[in-house]
PDB file of N, CA and C in Angstrom:
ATOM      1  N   UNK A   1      -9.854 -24.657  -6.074  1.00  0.00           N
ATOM      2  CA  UNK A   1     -10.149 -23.718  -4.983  1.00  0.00           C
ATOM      3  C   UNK A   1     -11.657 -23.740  -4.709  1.00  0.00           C
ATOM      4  N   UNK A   2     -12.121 -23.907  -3.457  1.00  0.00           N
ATOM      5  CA  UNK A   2     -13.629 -24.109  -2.968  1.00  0.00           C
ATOM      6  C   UNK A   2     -14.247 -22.611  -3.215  1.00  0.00           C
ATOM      7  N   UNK A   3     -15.536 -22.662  -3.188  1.00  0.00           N
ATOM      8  CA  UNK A   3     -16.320 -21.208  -3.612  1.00  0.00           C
ATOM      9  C   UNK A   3     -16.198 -20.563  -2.227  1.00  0.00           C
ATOM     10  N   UNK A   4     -16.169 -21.065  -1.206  1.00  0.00           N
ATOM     11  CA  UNK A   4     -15.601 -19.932   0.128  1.00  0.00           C
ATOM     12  C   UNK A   4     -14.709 -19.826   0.228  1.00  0.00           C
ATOM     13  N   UNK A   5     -13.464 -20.215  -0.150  1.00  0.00           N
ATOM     14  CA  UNK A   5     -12.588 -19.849  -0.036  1.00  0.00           C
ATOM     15  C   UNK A   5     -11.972 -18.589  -1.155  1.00  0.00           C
ATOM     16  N   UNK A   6     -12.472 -18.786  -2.118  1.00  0.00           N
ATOM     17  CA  UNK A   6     -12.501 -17.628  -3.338  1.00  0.00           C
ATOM     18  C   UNK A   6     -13.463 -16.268  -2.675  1.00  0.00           C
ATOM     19  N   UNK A   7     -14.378 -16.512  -2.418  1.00  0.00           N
ATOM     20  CA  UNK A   7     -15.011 -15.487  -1.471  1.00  0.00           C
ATOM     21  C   UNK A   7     -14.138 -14.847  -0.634  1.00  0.00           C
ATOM     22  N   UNK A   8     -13.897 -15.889  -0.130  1.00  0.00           N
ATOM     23  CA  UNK A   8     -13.108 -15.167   1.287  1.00  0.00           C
ATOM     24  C   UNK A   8     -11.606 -14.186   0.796  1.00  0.00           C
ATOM     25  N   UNK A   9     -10.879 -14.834  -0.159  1.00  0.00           N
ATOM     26  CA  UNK A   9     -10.064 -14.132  -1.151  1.00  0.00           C
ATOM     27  C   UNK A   9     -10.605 -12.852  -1.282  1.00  0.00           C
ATOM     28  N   UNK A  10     -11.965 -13.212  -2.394  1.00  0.00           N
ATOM     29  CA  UNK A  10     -12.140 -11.934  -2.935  1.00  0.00           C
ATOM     30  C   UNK A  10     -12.163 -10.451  -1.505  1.00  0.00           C
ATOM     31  N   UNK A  11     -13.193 -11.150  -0.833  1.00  0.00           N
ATOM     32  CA  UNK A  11     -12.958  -9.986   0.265  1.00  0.00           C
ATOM     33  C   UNK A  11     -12.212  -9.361   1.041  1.00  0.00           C
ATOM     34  N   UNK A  12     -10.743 -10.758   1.059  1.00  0.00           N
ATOM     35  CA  UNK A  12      -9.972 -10.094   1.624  1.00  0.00           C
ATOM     36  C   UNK A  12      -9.192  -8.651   0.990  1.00  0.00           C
ATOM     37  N   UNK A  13      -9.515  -8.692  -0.601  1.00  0.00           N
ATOM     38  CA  UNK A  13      -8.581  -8.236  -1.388  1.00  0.00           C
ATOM     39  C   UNK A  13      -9.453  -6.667  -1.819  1.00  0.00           C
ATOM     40  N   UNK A  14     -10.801  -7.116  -1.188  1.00  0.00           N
ATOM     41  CA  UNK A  14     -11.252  -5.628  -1.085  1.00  0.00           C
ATOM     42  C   UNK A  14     -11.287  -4.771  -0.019  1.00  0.00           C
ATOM     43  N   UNK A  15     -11.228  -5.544   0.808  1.00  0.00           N
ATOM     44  CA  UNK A  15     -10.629  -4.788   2.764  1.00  0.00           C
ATOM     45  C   UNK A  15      -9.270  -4.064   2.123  1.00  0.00           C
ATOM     46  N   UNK A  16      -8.365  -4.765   1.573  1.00  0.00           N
ATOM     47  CA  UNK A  16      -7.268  -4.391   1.661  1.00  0.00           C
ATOM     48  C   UNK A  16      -7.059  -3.087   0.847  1.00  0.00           C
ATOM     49  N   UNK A  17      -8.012  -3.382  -0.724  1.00  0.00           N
ATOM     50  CA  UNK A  17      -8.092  -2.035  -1.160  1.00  0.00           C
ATOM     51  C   UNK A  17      -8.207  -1.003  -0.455  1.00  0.00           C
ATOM     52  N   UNK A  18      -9.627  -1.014   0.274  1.00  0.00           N
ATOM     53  CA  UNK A  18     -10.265  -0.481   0.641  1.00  0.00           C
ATOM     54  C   UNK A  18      -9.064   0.423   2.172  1.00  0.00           C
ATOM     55  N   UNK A  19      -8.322  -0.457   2.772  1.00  0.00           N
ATOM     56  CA  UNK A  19      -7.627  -0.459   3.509  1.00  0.00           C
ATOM     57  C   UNK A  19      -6.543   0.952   3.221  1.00  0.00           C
ATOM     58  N   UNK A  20      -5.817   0.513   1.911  1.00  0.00           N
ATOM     59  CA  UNK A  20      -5.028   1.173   1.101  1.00  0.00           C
ATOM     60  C   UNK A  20      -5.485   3.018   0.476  1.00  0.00           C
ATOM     61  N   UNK A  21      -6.755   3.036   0.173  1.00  0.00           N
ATOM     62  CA  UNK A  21      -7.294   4.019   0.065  1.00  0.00           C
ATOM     63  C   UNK A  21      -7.499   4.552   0.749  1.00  0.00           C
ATOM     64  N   UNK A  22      -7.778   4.510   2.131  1.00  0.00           N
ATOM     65  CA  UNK A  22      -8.182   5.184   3.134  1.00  0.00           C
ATOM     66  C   UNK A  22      -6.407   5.744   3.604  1.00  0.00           C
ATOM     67  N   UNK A  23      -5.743   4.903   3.460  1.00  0.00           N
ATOM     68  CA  UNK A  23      -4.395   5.401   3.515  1.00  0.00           C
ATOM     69  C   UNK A  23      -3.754   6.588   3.198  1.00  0.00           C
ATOM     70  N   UNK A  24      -4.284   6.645   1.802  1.00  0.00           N
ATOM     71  CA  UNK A  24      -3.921   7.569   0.542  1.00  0.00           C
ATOM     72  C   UNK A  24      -4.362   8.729   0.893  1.00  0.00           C
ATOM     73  N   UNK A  25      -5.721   8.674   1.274  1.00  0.00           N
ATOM     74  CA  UNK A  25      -6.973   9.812   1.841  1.00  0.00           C
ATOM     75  C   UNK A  25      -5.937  10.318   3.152  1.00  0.00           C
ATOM     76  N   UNK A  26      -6.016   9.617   3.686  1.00  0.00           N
ATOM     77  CA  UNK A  26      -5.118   9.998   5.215  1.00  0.00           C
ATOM     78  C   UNK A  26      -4.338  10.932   5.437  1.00  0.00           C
ATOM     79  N   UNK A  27      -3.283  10.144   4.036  1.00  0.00           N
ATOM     80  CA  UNK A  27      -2.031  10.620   3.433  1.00  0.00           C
ATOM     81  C   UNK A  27      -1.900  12.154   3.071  1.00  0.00           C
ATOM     82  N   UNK A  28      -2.987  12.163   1.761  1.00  0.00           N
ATOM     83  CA  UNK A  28      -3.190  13.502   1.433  1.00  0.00           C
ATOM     84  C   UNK A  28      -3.418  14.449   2.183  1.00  0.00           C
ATOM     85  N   UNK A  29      -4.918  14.052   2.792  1.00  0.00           N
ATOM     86  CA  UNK A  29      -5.113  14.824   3.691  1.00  0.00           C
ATOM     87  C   UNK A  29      -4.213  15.789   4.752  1.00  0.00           C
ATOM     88  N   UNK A  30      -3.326  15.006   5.252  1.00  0.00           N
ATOM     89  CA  UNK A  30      -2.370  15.299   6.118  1.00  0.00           C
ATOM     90  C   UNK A  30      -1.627  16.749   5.772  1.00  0.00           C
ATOM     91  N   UNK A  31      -0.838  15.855   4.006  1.00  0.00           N
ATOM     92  CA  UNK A  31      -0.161  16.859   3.728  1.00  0.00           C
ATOM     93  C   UNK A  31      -0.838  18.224   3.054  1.00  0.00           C
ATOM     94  N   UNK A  32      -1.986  18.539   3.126  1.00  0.00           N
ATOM     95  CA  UNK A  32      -3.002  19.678   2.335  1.00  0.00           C
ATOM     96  C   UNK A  32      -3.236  20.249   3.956  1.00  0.00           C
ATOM     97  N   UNK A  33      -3.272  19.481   5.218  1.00  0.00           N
ATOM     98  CA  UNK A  33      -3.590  20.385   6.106  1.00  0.00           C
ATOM     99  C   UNK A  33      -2.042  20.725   6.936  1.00  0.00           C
ATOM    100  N   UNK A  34      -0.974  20.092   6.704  1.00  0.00           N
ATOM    101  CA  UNK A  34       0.112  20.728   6.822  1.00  0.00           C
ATOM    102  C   UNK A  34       0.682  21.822   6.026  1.00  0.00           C
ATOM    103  N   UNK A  35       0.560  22.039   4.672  1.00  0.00           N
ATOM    104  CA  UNK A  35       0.839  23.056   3.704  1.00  0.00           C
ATOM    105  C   UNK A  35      -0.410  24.168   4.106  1.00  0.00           C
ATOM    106  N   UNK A  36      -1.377  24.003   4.121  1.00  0.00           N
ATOM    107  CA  UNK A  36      -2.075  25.280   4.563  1.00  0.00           C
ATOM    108  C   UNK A  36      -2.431  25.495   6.000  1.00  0.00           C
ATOM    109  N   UNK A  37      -1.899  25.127   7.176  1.00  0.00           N
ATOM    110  CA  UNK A  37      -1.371  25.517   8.366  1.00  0.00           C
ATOM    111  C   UNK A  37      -0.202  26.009   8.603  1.00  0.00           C
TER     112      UNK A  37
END
């Protein structure tokens, strides 16, 4: 595997974290402002 292409891996796989968490956040969020509305 070439060193940009491992790069490019790695970053994809932190967008996606990153992607995923913001999800979660979203997620929660939602349901903490539906239960106290």
């Amino acid at each position: 595997m070439s060193r940009r292409a491992s790069e490019k891996a790695l970053i994809a796989k932190f967008v996606i974290e990153v992607v995923l968490k913001a999800e979660v956040h979203i997620f929660l969020a939602g349901k903490v402002t539906t239960f106290s509305g």
